[in-house]
Protein backbone atom coordinates (compact mmCIF):
# COMPACT_ATOMS: atom_id res chain seq x y z
CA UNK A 1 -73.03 0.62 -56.00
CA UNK A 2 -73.68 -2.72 -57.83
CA UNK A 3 -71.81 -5.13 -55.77
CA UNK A 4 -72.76 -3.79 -52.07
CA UNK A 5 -76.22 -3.94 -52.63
CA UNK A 6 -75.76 -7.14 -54.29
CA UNK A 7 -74.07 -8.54 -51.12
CA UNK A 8 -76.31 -6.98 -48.78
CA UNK A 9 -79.07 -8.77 -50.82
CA UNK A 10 -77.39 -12.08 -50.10
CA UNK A 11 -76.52 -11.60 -46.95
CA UNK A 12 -80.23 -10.94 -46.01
CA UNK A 13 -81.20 -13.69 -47.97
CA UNK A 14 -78.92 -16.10 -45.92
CA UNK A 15 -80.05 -14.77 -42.67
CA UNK A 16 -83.66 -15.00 -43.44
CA UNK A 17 -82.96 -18.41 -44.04
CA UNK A 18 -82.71 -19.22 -47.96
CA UNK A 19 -80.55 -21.95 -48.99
CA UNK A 20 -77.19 -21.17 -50.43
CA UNK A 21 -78.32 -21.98 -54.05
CA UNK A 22 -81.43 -20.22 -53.80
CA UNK A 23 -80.12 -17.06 -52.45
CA UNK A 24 -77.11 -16.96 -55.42
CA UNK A 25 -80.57 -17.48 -58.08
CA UNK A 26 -82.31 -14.73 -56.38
CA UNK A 27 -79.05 -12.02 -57.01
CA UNK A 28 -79.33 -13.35 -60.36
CA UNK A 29 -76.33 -15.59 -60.03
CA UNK A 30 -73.01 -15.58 -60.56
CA UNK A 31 -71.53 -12.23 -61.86
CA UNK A 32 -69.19 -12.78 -64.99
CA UNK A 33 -68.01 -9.26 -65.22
CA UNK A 34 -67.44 -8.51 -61.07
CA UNK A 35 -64.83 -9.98 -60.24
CA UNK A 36 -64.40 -9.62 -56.71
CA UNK A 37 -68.39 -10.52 -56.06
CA UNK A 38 -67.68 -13.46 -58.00
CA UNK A 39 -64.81 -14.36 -56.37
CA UNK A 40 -67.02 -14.49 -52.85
CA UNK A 41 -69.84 -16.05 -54.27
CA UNK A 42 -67.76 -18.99 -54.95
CA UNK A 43 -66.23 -19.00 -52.10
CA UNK A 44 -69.51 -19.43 -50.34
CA UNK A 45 -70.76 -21.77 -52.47
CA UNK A 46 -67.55 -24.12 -51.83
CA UNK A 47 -67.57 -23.44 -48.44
CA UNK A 48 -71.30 -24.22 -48.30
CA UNK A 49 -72.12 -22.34 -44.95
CA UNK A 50 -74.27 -19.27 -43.91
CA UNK A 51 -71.62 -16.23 -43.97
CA UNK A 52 -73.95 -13.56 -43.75
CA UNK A 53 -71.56 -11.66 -41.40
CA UNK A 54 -68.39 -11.94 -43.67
CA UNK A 55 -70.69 -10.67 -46.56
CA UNK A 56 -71.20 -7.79 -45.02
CA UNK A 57 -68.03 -6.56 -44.49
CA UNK A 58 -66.97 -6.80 -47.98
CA UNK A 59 -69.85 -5.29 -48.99
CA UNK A 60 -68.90 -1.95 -46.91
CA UNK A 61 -65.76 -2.37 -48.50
CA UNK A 62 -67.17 -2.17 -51.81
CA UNK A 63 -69.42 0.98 -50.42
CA UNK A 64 -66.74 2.64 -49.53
CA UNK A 65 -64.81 2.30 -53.13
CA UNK A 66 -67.78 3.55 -54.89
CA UNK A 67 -67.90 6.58 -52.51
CA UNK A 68 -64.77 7.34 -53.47
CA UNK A 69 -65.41 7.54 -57.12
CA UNK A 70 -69.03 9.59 -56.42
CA UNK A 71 -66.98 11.95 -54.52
CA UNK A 72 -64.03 12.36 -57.01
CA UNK A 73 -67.31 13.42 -59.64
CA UNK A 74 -68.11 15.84 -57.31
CA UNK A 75 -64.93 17.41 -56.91
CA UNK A 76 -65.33 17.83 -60.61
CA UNK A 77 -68.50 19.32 -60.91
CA UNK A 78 -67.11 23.25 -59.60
CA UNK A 79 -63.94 23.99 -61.81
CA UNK A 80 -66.16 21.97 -64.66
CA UNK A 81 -68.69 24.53 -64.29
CA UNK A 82 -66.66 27.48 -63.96
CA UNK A 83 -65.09 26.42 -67.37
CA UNK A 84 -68.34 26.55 -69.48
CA UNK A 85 -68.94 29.38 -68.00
CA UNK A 86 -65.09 31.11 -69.04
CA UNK A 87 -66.19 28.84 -72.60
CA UNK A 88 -69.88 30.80 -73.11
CA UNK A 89 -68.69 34.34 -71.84
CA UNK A 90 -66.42 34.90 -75.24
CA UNK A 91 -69.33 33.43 -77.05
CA UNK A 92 -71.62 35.98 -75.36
CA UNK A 93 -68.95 38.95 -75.72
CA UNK A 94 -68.45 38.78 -79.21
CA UNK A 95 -72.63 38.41 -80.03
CA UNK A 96 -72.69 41.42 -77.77
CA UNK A 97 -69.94 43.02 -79.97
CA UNK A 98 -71.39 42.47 -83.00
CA UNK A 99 -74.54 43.72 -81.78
CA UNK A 100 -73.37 46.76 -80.75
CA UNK A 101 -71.93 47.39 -83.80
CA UNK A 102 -68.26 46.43 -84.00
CA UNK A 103 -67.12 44.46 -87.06
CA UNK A 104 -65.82 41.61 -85.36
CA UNK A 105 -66.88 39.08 -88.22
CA UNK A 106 -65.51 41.01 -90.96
CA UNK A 107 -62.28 41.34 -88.27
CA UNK A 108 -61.39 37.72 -88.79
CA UNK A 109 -60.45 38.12 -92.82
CA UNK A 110 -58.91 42.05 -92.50
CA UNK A 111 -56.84 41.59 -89.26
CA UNK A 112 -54.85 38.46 -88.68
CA UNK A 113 -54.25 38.98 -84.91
CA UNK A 114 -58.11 38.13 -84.50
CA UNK A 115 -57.87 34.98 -86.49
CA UNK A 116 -54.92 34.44 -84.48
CA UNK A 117 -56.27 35.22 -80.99
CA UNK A 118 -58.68 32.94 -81.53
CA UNK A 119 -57.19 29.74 -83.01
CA UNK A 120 -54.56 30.27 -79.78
CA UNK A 121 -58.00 30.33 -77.67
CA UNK A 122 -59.41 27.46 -78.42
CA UNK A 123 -55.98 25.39 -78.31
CA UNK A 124 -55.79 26.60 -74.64
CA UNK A 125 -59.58 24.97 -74.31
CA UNK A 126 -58.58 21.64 -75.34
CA UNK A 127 -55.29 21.88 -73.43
CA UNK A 128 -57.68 22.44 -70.26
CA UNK A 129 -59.84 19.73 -70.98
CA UNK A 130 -56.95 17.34 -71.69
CA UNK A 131 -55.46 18.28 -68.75
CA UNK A 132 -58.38 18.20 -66.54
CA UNK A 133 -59.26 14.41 -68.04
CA UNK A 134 -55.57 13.32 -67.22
CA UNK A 135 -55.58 14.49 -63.37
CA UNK A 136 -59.24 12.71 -63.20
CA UNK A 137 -58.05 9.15 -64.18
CA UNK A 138 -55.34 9.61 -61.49
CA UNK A 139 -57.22 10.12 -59.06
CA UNK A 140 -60.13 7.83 -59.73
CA UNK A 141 -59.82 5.02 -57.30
CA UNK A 142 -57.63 1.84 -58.09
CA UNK A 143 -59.90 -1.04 -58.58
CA UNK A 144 -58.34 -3.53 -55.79
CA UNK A 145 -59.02 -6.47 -54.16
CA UNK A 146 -56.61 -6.37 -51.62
CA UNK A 147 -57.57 -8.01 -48.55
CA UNK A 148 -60.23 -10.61 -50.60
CA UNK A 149 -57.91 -13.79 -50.43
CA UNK A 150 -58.30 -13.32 -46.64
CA UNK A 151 -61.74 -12.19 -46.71
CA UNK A 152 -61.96 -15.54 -48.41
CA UNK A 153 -60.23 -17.64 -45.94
CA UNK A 154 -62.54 -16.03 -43.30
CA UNK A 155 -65.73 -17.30 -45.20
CA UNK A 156 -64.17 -21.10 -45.41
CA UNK A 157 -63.21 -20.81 -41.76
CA UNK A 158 -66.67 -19.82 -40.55
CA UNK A 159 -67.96 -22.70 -42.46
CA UNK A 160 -66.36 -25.19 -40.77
CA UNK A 161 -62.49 -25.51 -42.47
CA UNK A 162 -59.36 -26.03 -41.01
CA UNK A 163 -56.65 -23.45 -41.30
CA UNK A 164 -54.64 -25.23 -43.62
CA UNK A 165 -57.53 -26.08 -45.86
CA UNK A 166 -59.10 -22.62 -46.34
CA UNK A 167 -56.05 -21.23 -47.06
CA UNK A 168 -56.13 -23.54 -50.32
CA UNK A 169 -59.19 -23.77 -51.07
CA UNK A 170 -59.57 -19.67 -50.91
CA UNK A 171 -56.06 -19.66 -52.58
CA UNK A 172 -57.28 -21.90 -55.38
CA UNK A 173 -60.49 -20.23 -55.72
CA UNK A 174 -58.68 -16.94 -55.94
CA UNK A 175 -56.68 -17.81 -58.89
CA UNK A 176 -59.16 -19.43 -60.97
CA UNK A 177 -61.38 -15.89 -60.72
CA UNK A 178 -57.91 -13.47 -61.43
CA UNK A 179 -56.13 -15.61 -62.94
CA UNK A 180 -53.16 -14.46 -61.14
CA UNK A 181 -51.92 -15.00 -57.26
CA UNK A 182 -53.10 -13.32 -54.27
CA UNK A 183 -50.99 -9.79 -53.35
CA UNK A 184 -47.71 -10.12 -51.82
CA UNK A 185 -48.97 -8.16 -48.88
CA UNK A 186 -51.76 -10.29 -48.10
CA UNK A 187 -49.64 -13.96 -48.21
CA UNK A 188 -47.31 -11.92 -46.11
CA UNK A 189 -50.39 -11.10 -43.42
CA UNK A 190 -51.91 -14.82 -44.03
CA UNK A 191 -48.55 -16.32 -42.63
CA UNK A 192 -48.08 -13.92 -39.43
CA UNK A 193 -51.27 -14.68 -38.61
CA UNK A 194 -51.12 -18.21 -39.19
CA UNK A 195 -48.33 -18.23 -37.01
CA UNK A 196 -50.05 -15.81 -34.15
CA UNK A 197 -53.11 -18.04 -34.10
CA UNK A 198 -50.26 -21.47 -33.61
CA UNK A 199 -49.25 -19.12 -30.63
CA UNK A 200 -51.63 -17.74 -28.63
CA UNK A 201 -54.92 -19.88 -30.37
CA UNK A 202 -56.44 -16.78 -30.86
CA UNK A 203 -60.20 -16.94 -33.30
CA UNK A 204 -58.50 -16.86 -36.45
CA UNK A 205 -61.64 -15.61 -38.18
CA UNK A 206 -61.37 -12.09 -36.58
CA UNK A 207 -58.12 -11.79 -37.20
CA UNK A 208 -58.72 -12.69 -40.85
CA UNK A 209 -61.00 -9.96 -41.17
CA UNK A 210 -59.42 -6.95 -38.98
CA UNK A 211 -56.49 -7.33 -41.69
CA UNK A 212 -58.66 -7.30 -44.66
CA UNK A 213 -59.97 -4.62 -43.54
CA UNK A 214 -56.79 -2.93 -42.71
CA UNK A 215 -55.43 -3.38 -45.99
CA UNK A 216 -58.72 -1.83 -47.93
CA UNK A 217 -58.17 1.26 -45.18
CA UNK A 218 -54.68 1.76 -46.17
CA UNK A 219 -56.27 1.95 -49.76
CA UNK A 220 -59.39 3.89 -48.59
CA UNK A 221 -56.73 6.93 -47.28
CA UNK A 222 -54.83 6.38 -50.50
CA UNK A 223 -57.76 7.30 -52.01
CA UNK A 224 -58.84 10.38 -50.04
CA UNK A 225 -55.53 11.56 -50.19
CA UNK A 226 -55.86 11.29 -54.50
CA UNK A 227 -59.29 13.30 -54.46
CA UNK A 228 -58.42 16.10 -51.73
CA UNK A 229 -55.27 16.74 -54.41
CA UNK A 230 -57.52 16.20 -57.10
CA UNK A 231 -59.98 19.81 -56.22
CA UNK A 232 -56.43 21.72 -55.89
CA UNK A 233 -54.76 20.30 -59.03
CA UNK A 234 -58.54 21.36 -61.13
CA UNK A 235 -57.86 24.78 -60.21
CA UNK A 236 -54.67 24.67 -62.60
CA UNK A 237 -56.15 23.89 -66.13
CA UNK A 238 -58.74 26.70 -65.06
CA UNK A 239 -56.02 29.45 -63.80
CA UNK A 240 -53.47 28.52 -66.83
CA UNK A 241 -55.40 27.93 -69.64
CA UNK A 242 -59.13 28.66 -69.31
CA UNK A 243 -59.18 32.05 -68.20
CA UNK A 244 -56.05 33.18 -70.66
CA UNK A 245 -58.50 31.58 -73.47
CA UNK A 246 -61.13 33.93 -72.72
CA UNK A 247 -58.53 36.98 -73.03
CA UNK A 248 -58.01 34.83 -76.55
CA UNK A 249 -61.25 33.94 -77.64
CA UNK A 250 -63.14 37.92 -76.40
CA UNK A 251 -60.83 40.40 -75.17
CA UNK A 252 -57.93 40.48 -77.65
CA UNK A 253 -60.43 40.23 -80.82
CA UNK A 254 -62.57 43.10 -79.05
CA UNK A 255 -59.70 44.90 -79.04
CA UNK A 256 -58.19 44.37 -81.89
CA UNK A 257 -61.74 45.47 -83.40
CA UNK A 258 -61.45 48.88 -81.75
CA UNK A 259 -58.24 49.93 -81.71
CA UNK A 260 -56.54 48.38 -84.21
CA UNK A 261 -56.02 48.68 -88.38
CA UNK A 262 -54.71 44.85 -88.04
């Protein structure tokens, strides 16, 4: 949770009265490899005014993205568990086995189908784990900054800018930290409420922010919906693969062992 406590650092530090400059030297400066802190940073710094408030609510944003992840690890931790469990039970049956007298090493060179059993057992381990790896990175959350640009235009509004000004000067700002535009969906929200504010003269600062922070919600949900998918869709790799590798890797070569010539 880097960048929240980062920005709940500065925003402290700017309510408690530290200059801009000192307060950015205090966090340790400007973050190379964050790129939406950096992105507000400069826009503070441009801007030049206390936004403690603004800073806040990006750093709940940022909170709430690395809950996401945390959560999505422990989603992971059951059917992750229950598979070295399914992965140490063979081990333990066939020590057992041997133990207790059956042949079971000297069953891998005089019967094939243990040899067999086995090779096919451990495929159907790495086919879990592949599998279980794959549905992870979909579901980890996507790393956006949408709503930033007008989080952005928010901070150079509080500090004192025109409309028309912080929209370039966040746009500008924006593009030198991405190197790339601000989303289609936010330009969209910047101009209808560019044109609400022309109507009713409504604090354009609040409305700046409510749609920032609609936009991160929409991706928030997104997000819940990925990881509430993501502790059904673990259950498969376990169901389909692990379990039918322990019948591989223990039961067949058990078996096999006791009943069978080869």
């Amino acid at each position: 949770m880097t960048e929240s406590i980062t920005l709940n650092k500065f925003a402290g530090l700017l309510r408690s009265g530290v200059p801009m400059d000192k307060a950015i030297h205090f966090i340790g400066g400007v973050p190379e490899n964050e790129s939406g802190l950096k992105y507000l940073l400069c826009v503070a710094m441009h801007s030049g005014a206390k936004v403690a408030n603004e800073i806040d609510v990006v750093a709940d944003l940022c909170y709430q993205r690395q809950r996401s992840i945390e959560r999505i690890h422990v989603a992971h931790a059951g059917p992750k568990a229950s598979a070295r469990l399914v992965l140490w039970l063979p081990v333990m049956t066939l020590v057992l086995g041997q133990v207790s007298g059956l042949d079971l090493l000297g069953a891998l060179g005089a019967r094939p189908i243990v040899l067999l059993s086995i090779g096919l057992g451990a495929l159907l381990l790495l086919l879990a784990r592949l599998i279980s790896s794959k549905l992870i990175r979909k579901a980890l959350p996507t790393e956006s900054y949408l709503g930033f640009y007008l989080m952005g235009v928010a901070l150079e509004v509080a500090a004192g800018s025109n409309l028309n000004q912080a929209q370039k000067s966040a746009y500008e700002i924006f593009v030198s930290v991405f190197a790339k535009p601000p989303a289609k969906a936010e330009e969209i929200a910047m101009a209808e409420i560019t044109n609400l504010v022309e109507l009713t003269g409504a604090r354009v600062g609040d409305l700046l922010r409510a749609q920032a922070l609609n936009l991160q919600q929409e991706i928030a949900v997104a997000n819940e919906l990925k990881i509430e998918r993501l502790g059904v869709r673990l259950m498969l790799p376990l169901g389909l693969a692990v379990l039918p590798a322990f019948v591989c890797l223990a039961v067949i070569p058990l078996m096999a062992t006791m009943f069978g010539p080869n």
